[in-house]
N, C-alpha and C. Protein backbone atom coordinates (compact mmCIF):
# COMPACT_ATOMS: atom_id res chain seq x y z
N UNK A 1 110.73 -193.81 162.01
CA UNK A 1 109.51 -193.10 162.30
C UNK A 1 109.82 -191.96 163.25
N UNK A 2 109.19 -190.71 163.09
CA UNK A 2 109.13 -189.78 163.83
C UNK A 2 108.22 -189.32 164.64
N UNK A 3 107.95 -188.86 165.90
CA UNK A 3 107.23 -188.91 166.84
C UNK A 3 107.27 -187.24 167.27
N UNK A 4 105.91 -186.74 167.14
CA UNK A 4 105.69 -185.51 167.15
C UNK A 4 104.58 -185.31 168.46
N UNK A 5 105.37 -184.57 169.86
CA UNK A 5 104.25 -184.15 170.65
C UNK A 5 104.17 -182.98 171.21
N UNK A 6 102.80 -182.56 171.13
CA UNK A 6 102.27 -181.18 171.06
C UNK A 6 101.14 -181.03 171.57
N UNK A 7 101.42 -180.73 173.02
CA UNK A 7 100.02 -180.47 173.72
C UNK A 7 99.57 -179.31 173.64
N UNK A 8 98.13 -179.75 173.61
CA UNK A 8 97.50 -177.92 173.54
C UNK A 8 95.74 -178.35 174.32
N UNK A 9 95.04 -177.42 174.37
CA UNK A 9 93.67 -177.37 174.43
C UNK A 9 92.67 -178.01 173.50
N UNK A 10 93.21 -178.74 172.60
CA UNK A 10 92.47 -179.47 171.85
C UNK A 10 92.08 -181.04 172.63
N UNK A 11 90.73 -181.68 171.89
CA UNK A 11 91.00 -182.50 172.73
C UNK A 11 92.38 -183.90 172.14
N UNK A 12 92.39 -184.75 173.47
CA UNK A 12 93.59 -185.47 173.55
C UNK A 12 93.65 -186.15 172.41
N UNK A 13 94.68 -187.28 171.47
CA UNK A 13 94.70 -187.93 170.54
C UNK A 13 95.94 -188.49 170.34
N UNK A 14 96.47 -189.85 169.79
CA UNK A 14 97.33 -190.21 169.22
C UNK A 14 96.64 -191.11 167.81
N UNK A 15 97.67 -190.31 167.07
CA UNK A 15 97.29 -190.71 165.54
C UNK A 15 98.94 -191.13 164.25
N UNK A 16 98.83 -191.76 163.72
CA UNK A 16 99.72 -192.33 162.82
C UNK A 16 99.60 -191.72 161.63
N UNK A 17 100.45 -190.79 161.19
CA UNK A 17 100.33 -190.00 159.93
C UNK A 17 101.36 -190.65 158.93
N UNK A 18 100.60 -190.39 157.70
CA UNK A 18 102.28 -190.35 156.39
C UNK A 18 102.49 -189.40 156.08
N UNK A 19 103.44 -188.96 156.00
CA UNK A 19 104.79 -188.01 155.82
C UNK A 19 104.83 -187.83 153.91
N UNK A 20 104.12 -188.63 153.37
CA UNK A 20 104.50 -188.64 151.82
C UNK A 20 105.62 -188.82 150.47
N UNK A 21 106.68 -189.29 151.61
CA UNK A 21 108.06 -189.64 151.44
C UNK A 21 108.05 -191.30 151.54
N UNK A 22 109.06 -191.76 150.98
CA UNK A 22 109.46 -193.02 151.33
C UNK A 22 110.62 -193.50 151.16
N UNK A 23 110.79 -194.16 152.49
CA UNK A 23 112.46 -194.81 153.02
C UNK A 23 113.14 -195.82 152.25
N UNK A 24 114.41 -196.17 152.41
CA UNK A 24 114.99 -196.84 151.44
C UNK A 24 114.47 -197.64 150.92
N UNK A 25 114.03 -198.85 151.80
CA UNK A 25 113.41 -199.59 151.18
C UNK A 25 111.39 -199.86 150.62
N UNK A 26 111.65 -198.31 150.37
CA UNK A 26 110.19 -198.30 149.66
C UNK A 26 108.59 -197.82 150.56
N UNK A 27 109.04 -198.17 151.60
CA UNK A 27 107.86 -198.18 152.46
C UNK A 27 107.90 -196.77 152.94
N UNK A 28 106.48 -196.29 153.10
CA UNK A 28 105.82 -194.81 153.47
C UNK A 28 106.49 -194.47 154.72
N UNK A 29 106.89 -193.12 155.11
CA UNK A 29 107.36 -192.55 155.88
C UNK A 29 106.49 -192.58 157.13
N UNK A 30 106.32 -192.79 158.52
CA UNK A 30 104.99 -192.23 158.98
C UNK A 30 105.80 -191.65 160.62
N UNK A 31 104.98 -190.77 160.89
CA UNK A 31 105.30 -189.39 161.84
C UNK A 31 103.89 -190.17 162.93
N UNK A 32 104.26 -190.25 164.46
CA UNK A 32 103.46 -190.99 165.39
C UNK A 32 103.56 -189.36 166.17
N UNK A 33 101.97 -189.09 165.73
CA UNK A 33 101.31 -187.26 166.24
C UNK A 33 100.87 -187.45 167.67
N UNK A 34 101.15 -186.85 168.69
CA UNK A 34 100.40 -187.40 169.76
C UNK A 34 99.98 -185.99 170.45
N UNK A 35 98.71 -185.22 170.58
CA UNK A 35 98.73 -184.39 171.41
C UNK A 35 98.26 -184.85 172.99
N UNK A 36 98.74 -184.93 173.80
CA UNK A 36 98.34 -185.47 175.44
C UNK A 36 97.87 -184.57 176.14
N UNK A 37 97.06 -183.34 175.36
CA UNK A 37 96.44 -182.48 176.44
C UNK A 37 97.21 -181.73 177.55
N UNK A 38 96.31 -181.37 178.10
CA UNK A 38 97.06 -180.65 179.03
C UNK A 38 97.93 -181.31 180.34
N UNK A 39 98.65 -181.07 181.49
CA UNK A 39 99.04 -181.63 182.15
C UNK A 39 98.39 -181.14 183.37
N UNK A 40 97.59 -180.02 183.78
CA UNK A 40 96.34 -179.45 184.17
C UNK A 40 96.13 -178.69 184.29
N UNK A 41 94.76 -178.47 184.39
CA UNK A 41 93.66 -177.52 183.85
C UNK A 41 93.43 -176.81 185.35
N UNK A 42 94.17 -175.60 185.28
CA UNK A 42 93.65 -174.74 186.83
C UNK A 42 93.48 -175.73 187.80
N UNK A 43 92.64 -176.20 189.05
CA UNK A 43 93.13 -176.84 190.30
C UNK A 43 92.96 -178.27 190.17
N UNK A 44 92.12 -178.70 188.89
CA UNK A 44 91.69 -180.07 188.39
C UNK A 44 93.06 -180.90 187.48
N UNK A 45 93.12 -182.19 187.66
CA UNK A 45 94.13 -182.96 186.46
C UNK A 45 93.70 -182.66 184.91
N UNK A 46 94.61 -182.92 185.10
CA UNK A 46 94.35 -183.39 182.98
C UNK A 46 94.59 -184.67 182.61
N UNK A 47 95.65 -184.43 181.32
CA UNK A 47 95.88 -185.48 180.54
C UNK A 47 97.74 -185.77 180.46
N UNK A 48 98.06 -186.94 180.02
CA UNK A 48 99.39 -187.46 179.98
C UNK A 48 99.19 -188.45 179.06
N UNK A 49 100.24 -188.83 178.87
CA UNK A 49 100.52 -189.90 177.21
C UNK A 49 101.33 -190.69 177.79
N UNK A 50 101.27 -192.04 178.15
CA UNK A 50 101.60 -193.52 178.32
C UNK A 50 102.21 -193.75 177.13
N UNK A 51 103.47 -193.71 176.12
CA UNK A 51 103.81 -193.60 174.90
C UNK A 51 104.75 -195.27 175.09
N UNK A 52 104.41 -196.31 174.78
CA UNK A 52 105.31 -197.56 174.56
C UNK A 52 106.03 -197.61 172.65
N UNK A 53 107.37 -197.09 172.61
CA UNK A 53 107.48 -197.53 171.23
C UNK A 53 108.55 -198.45 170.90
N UNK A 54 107.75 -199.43 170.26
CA UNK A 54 108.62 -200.41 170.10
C UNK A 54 109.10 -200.71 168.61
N UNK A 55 109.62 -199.38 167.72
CA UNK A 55 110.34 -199.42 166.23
C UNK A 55 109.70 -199.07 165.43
N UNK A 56 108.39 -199.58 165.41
CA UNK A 56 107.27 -198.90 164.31
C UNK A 56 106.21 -198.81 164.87
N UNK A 57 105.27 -197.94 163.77
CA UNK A 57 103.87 -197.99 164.55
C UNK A 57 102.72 -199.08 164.29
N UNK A 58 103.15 -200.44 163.74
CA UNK A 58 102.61 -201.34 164.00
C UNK A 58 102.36 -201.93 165.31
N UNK A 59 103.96 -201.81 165.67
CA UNK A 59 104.23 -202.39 167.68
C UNK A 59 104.18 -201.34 168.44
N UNK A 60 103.83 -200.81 167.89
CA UNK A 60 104.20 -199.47 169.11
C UNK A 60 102.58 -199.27 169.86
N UNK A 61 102.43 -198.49 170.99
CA UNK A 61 101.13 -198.60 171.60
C UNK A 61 101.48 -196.96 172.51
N UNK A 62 100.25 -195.98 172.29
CA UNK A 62 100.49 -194.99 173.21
C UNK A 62 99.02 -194.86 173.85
N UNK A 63 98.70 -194.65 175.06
CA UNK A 63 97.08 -194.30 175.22
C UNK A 63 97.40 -192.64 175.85
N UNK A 64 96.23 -192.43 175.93
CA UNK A 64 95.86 -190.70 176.74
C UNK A 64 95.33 -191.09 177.93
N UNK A 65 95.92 -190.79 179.09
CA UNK A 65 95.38 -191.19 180.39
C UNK A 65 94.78 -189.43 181.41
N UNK A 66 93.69 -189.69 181.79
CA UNK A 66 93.20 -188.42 182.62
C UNK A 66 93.53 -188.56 183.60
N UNK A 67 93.79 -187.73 184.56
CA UNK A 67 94.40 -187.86 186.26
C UNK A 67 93.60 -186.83 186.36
């Protein structure tokens, strides 16, 4: 699995995509998208990504945390 992060001004998100490919043994490709926002916004916090991956995105766990 591939893990794609890309913060921007949108709001925050982690999402599990398929890729449309599939790995040797058959099963769908999937790309773990995470945008974490900003890291901050002029004199206020933002956002950061808590990313736990543990092999796939069944076990795996990321949240969006605000500071």
């Amino acid at each position: 699995m591939d893990i794609l992060i890309l913060p921007s001004d949108l709001a925050p998100f982690v999402k599990v995509m398929p890729l449309g490919e599939n790995n040797d043994v058959g099963e769908q490709v999937r790309c773990l998208c995470v945008n974490p926002g900003r890291l901050s916004k002029g004199d206020k916090g933002g956002y950061f990504v808590d990313l736990n991956y543990q092999g796939s995105p069944q076990t795996s766990s990321a949240s969006i945390v605000n500071i």
